[in-house]
C-alpha atoms as a PDB file:
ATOM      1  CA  UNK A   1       0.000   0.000   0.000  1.00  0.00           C
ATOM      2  CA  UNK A   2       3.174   2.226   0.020  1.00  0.00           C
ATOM      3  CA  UNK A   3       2.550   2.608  -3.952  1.00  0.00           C
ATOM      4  CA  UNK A   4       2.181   6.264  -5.709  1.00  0.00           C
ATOM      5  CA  UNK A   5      -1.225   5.387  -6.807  1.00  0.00           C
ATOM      6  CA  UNK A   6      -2.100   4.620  -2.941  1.00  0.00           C
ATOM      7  CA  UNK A   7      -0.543   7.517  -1.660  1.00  0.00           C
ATOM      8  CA  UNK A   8      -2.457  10.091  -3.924  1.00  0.00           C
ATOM      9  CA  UNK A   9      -5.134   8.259  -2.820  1.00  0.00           C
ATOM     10  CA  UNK A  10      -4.673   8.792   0.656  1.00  0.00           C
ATOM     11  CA  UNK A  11      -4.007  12.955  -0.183  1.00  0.00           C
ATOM     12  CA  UNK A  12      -7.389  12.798  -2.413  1.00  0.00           C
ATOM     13  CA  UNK A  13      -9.212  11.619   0.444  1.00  0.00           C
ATOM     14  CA  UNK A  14      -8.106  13.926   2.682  1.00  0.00           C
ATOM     15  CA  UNK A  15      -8.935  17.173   0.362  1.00  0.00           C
ATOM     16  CA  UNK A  16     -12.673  15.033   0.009  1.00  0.00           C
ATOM     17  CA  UNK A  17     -12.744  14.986   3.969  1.00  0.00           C
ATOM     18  CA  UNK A  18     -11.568  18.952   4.491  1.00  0.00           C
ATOM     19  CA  UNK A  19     -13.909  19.939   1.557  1.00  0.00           C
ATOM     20  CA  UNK A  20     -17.046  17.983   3.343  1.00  0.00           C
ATOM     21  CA  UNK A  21     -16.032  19.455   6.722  1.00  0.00           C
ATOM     22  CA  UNK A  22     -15.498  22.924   5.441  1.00  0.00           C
ATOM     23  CA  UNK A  23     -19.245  23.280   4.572  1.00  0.00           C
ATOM     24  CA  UNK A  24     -21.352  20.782   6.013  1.00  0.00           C
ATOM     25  CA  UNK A  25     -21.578  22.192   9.292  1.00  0.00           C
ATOM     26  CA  UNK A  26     -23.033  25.384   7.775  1.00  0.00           C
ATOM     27  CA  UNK A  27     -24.969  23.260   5.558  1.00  0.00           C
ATOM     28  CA  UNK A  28     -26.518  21.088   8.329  1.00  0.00           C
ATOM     29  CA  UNK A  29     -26.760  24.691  10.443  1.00  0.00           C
ATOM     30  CA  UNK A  30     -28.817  26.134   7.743  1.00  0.00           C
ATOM     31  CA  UNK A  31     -31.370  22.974   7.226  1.00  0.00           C
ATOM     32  CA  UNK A  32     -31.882  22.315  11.014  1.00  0.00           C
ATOM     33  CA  UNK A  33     -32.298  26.119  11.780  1.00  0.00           C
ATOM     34  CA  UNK A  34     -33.460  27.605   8.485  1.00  0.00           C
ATOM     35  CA  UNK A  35     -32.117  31.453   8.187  1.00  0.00           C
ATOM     36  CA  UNK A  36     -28.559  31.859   9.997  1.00  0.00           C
ATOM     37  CA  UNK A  37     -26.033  34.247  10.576  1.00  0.00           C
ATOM     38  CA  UNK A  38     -22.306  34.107   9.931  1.00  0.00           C
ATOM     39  CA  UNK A  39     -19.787  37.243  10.443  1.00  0.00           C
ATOM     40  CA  UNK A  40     -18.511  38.311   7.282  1.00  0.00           C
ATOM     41  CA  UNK A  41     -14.563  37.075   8.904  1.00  0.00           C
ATOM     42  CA  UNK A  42     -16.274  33.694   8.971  1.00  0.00           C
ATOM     43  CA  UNK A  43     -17.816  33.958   5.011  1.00  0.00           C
ATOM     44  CA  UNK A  44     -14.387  34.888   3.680  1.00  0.00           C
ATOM     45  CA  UNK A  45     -12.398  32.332   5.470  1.00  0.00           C
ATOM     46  CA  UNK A  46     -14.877  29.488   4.431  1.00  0.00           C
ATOM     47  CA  UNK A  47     -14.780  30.528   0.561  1.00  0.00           C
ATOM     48  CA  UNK A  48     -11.340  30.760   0.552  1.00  0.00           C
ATOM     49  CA  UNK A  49     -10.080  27.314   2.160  1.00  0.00           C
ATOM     50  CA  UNK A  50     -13.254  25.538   0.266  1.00  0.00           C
ATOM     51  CA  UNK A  51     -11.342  27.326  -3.247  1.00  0.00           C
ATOM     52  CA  UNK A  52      -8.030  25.700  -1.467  1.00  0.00           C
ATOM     53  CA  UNK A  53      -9.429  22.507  -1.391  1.00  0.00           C
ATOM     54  CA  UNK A  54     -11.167  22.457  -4.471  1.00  0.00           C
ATOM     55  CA  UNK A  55      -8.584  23.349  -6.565  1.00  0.00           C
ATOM     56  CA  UNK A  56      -6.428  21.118  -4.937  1.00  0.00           C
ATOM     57  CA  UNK A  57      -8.648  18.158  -5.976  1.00  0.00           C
ATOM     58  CA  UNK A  58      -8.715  19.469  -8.989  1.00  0.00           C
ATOM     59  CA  UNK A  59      -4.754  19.071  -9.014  1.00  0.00           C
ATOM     60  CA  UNK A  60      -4.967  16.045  -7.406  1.00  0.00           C
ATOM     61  CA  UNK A  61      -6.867  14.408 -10.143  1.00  0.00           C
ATOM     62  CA  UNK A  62      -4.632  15.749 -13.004  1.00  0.00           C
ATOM     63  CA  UNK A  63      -1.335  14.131 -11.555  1.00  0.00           C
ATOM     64  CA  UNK A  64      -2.979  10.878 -10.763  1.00  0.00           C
ATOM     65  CA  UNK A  65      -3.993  11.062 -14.464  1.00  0.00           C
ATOM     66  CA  UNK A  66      -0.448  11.498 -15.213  1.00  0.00           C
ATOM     67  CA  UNK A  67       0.472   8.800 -12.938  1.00  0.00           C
ATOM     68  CA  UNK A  68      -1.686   6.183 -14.370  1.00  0.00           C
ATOM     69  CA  UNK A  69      -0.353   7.372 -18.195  1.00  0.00           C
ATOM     70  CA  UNK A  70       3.343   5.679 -16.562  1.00  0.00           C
ATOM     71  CA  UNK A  71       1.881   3.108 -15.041  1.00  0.00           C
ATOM     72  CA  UNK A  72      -0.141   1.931 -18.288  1.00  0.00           C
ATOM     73  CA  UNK A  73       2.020   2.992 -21.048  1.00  0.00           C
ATOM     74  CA  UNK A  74       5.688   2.672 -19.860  1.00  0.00           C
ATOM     75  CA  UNK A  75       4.792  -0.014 -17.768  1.00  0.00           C
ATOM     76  CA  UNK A  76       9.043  -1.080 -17.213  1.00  0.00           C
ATOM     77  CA  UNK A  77      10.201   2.899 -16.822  1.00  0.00           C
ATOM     78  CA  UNK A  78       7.502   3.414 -14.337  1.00  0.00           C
ATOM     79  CA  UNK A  79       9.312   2.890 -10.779  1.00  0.00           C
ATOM     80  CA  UNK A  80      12.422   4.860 -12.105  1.00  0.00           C
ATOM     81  CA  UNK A  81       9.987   7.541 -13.273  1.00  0.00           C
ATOM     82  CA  UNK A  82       7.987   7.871 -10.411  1.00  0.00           C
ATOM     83  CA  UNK A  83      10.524   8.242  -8.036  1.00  0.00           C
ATOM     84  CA  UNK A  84      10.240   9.411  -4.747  1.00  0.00           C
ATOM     85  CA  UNK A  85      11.002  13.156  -5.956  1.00  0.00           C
ATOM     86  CA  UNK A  86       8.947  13.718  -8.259  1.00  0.00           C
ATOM     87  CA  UNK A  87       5.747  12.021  -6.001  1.00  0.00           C
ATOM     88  CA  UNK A  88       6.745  14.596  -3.237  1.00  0.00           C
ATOM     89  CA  UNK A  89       6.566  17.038  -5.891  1.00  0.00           C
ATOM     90  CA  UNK A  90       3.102  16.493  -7.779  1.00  0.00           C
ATOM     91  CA  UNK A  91       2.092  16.475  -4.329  1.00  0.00           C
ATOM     92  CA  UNK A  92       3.459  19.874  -3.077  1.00  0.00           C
ATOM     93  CA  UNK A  93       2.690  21.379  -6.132  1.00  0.00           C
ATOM     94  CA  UNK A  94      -0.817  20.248  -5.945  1.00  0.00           C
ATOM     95  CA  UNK A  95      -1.134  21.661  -2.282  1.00  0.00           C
ATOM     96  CA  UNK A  96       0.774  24.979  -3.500  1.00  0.00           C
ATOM     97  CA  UNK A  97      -1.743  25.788  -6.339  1.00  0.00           C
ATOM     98  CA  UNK A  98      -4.283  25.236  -4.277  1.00  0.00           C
ATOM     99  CA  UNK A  99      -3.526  27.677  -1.538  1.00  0.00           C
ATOM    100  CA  UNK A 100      -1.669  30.331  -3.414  1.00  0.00           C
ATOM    101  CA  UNK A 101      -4.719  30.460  -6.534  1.00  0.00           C
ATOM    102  CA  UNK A 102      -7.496  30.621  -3.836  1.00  0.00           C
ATOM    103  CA  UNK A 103      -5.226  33.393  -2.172  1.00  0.00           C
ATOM    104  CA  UNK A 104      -4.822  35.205  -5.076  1.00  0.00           C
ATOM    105  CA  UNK A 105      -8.675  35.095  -5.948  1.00  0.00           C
ATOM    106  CA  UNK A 106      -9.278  36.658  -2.026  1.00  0.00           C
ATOM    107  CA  UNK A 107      -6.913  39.664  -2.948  1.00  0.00           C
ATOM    108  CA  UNK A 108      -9.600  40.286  -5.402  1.00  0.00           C
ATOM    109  CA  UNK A 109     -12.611  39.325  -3.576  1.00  0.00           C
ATOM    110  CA  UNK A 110     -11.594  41.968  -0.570  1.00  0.00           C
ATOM    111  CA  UNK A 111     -11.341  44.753  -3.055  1.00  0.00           C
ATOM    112  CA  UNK A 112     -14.646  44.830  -3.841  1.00  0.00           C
ATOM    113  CA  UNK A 113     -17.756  47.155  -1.412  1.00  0.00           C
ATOM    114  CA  UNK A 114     -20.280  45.161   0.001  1.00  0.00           C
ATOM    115  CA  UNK A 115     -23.385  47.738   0.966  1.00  0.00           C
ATOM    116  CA  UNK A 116     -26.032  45.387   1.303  1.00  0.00           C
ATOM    117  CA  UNK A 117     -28.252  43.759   1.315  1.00  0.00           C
ATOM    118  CA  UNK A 118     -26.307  40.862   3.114  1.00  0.00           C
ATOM    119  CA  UNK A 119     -28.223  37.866   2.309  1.00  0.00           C
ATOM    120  CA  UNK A 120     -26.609  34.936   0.422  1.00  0.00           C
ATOM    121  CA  UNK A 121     -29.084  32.540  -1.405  1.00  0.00           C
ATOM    122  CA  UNK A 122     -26.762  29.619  -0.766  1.00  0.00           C
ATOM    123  CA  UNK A 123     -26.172  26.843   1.868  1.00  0.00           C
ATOM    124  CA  UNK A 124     -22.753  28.250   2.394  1.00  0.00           C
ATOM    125  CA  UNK A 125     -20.273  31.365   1.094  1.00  0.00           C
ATOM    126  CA  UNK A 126     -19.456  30.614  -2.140  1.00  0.00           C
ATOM    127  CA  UNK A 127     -18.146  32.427  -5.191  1.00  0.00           C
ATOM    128  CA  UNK A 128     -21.242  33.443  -7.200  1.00  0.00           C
ATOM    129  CA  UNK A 129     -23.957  33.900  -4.448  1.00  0.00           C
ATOM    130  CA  UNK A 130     -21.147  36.388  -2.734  1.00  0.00           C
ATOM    131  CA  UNK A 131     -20.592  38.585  -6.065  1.00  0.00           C
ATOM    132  CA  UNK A 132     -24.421  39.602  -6.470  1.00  0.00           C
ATOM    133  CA  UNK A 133     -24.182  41.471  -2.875  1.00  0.00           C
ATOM    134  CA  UNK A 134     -21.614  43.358  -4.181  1.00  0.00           C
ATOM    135  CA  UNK A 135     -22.195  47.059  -5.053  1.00  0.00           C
ATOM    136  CA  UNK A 136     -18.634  47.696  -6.805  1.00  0.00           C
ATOM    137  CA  UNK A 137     -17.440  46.841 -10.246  1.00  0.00           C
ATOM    138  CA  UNK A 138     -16.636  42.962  -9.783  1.00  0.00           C
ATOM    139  CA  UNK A 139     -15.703  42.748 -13.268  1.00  0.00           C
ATOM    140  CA  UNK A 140     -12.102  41.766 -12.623  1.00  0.00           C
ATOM    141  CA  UNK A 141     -13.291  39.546 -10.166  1.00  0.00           C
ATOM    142  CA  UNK A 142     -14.846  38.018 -12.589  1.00  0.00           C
ATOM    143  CA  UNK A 143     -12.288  37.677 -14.991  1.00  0.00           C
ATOM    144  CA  UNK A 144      -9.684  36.024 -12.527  1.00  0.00           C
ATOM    145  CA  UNK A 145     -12.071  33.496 -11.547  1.00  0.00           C
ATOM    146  CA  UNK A 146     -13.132  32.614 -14.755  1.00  0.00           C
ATOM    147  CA  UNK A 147      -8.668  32.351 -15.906  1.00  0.00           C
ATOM    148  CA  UNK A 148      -8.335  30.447 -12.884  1.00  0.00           C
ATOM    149  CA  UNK A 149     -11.418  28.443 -14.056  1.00  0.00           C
ATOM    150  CA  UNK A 150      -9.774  27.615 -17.394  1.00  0.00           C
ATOM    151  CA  UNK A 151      -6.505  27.084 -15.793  1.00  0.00           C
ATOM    152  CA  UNK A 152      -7.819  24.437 -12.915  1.00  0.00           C
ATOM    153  CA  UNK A 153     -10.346  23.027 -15.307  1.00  0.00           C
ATOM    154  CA  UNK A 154     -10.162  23.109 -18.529  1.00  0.00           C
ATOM    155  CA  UNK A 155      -6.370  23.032 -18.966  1.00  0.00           C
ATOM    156  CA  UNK A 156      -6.004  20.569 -17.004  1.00  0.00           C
ATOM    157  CA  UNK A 157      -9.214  18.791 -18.046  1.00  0.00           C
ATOM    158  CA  UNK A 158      -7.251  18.778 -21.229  1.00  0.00           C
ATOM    159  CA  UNK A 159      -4.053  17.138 -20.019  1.00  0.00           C
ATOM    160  CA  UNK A 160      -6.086  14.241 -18.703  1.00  0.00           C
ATOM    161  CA  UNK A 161      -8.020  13.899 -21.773  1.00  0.00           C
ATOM    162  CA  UNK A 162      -4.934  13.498 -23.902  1.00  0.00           C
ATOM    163  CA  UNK A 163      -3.646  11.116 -21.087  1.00  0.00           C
ATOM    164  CA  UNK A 164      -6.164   9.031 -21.745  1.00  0.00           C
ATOM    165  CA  UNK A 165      -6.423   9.223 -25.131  1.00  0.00           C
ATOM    166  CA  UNK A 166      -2.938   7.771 -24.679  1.00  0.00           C
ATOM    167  CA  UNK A 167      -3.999   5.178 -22.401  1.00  0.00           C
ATOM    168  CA  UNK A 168      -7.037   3.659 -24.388  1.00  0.00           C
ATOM    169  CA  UNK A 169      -4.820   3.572 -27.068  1.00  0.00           C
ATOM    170  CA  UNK A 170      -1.994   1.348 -25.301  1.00  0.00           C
ATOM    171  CA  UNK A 171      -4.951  -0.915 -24.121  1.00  0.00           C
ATOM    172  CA  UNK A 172      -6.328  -1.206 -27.092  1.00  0.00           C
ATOM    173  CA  UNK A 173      -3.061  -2.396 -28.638  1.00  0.00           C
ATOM    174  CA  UNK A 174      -2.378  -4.980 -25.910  1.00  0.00           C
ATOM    175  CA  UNK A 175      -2.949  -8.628 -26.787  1.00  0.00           C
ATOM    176  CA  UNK A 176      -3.831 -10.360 -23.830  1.00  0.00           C
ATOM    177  CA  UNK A 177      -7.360 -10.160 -22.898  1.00  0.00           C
ATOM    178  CA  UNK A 178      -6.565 -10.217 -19.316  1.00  0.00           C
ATOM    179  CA  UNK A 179      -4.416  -7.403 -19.781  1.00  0.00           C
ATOM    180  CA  UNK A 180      -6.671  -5.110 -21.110  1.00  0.00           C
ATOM    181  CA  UNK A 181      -9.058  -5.532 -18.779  1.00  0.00           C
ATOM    182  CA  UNK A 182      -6.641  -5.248 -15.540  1.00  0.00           C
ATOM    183  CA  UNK A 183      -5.448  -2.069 -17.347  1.00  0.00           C
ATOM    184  CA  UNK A 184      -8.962  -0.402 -17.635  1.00  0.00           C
ATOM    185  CA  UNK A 185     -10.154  -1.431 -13.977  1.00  0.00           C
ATOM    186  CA  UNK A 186      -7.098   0.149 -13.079  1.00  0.00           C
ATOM    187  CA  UNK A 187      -7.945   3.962 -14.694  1.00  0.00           C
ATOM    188  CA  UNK A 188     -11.929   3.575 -14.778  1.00  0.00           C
ATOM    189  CA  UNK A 189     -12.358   4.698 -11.209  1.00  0.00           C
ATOM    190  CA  UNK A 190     -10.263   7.762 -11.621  1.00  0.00           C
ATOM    191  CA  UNK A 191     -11.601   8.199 -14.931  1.00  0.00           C
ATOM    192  CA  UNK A 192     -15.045   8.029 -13.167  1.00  0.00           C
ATOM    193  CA  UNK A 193     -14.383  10.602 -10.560  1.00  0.00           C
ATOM    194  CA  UNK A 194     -12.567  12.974 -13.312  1.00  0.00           C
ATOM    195  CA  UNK A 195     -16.314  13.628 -15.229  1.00  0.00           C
ATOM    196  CA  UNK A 196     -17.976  13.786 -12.032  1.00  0.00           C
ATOM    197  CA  UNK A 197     -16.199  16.462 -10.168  1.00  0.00           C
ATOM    198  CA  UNK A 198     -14.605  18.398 -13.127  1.00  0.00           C
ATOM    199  CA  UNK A 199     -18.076  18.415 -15.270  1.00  0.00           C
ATOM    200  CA  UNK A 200     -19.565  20.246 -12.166  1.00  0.00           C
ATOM    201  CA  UNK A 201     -16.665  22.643 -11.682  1.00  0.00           C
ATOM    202  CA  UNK A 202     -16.857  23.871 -15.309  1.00  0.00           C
ATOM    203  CA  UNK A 203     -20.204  24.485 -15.193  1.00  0.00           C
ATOM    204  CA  UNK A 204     -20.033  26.071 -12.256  1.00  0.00           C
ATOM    205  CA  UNK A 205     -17.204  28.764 -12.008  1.00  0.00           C
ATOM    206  CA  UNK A 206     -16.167  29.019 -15.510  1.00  0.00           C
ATOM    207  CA  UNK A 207     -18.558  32.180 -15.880  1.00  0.00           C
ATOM    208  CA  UNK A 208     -19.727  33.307 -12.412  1.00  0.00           C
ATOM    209  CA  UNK A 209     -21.340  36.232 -13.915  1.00  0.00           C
ATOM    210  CA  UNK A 210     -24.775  38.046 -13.050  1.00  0.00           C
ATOM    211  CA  UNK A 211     -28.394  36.582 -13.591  1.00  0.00           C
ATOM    212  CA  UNK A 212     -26.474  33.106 -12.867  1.00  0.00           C
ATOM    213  CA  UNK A 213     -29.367  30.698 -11.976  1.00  0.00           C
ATOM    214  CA  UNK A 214     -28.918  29.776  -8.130  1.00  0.00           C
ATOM    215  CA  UNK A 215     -30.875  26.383  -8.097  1.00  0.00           C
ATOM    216  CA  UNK A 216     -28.902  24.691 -10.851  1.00  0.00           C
ATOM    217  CA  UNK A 217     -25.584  26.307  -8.561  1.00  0.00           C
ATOM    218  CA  UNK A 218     -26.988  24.871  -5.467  1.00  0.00           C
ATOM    219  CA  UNK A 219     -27.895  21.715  -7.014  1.00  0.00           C
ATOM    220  CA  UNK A 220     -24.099  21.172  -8.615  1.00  0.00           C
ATOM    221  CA  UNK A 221     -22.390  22.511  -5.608  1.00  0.00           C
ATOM    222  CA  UNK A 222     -24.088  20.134  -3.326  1.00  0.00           C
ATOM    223  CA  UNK A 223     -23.160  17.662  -5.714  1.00  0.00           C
ATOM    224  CA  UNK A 224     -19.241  18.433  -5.468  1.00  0.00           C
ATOM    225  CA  UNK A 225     -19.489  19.055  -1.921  1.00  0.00           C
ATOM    226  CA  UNK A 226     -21.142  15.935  -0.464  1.00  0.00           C
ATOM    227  CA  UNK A 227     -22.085  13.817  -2.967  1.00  0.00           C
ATOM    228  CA  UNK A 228     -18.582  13.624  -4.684  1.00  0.00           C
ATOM    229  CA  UNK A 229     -16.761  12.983  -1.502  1.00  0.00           C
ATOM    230  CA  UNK A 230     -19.240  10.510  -0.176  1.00  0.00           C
ATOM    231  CA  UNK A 231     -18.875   8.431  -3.560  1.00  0.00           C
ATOM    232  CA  UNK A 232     -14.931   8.636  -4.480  1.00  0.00           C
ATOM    233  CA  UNK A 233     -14.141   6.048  -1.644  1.00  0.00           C
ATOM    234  CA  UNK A 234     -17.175   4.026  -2.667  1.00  0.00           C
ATOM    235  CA  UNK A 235     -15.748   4.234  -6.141  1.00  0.00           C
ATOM    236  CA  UNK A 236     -12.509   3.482  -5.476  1.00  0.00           C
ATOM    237  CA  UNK A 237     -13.023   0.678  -3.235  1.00  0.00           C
ATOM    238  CA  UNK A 238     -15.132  -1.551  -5.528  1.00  0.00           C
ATOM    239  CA  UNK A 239     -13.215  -1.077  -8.390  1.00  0.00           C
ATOM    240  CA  UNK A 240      -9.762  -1.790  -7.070  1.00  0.00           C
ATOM    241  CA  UNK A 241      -9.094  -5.641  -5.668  1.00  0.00           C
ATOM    242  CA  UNK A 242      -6.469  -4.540  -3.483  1.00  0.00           C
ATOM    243  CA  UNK A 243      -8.472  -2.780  -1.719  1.00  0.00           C
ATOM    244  CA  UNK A 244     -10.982  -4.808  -1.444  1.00  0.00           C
ATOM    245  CA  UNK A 245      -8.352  -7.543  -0.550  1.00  0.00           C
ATOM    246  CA  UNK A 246      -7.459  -5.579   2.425  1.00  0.00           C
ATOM    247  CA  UNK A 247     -10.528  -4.320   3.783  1.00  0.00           C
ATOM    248  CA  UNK A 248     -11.523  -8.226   4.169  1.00  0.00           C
ATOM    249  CA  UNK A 249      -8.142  -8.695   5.905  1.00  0.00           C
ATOM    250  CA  UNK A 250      -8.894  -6.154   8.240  1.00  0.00           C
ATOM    251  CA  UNK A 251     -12.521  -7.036   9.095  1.00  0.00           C
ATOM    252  CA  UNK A 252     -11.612 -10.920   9.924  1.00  0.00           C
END
């Protein structure tokens, strides 16, 4: 279990636990007690570590895309690839875009005048509900969420799409039966989670601009904020016999 594949596992589970625990509590604040306060400290510090985290699932995914591309298609240069360096290093650098992009997004965010009314039509602070209060230009706002938008999504949607364009491709030219389909179980969960949580993400920050509908946003963020998380180890652990291996180990 001391494999690359298991360790960015164990990183993507803990950005799905500190995403869920981010906003839940507001969430489950909001349902039990209908109409609640938070200081405006409180908004600000939840939007910007829930951008941390989210961007660095985002990252996350993308270099465990990459990692699967070695593991499939240069099968023998794999260990010597995917060396100890450069598995600390998709890792920090995952951790670094999230914080610093999120960061650089607030620098923005605190620019703008807020002169009520200070209601936010959400279950929690997020991007788009916390731009309509605002009574200031937000158009630069705007336009560095939707580049940091392309660059956490799309680009990177991108590079996994051409990994596994790569991938299907090596699979497809493999001929043992048995091979292809160990190869396939081992990218379909990622590739799984990948459309789940990057479809939502597009759709939902890639223009955060005004009359934005507010259901369909509540509806998608709900689904990358608890019903994402909630599924990636369920995911994960069906699809991958190691795991499954283990957890029977441990429970007898």
């Amino acid at each position: 279990m001391n494999s690359p594949m298991y360790i960015f596992l164990s990183h993507l589970s803990l950005s799905d636990i500190l995403i869920s625990t981010t906003v839940a509590p507001n969430t489950l604040q909001v349902i039990l007690l209908g109409d609640t306060s938070m200081p405006a400290l409180g908004c600000l510090t939840q939007l910007y570590f829930f951008g941390a985290f989210t961007i660095l699932e985002c990252c996350l995914l993308t270099v465990m895309s990459y990692d699967r591309y070695l593991a499939i298609c240069r099968p023998l240069r794999y260990t010597s690839v995917m060396n100890i360096k450069l598995l600390n290093g998709l890792i920090t650098y995952s951790w670094m875009v999230g914080f610093l992009q999120s960061l650089i997004s607030h620098a923005f965010i605190l620019q703008l005048d807020f002169c009520g009314p200070n209601v936010i039509d959400h279950f929690f602070c997020d991007i788009a509900p916390l731009l309509e209060l605002s009574c200031s230009n937000r158009t630069w706002v705007e336009i560095e969420v939707s580049i940091v938008a392309l660059f956490v999504g799309l680009f990177q949607m991108l590079f996994i799409i051409i990994t596994y364009i790569l991938i299907f491709y090596s699979i497809f030219n493999m001929s043992s039966k048995a091979g292809k389909e160990k190869a396939l179980s081992t990218c379909s969960s990622h590739l799984a989670v990948v459309c789940t949580y990057y479809g939502t993400l597009i759709i939902l920050y890639l223009s955060p601009a005004r009359g934005y509908s507010f259901s369909l946003n509540k509806m998608l963020s709900l689904i990358n904020t608890m019903v994402t998380p909630f599924l990636n180890p369920i995911i994960y652990t069906m699809r991958n016999q190691e795991i499954r291996t283990a957890f029977k180990v441990l429970l007898c």
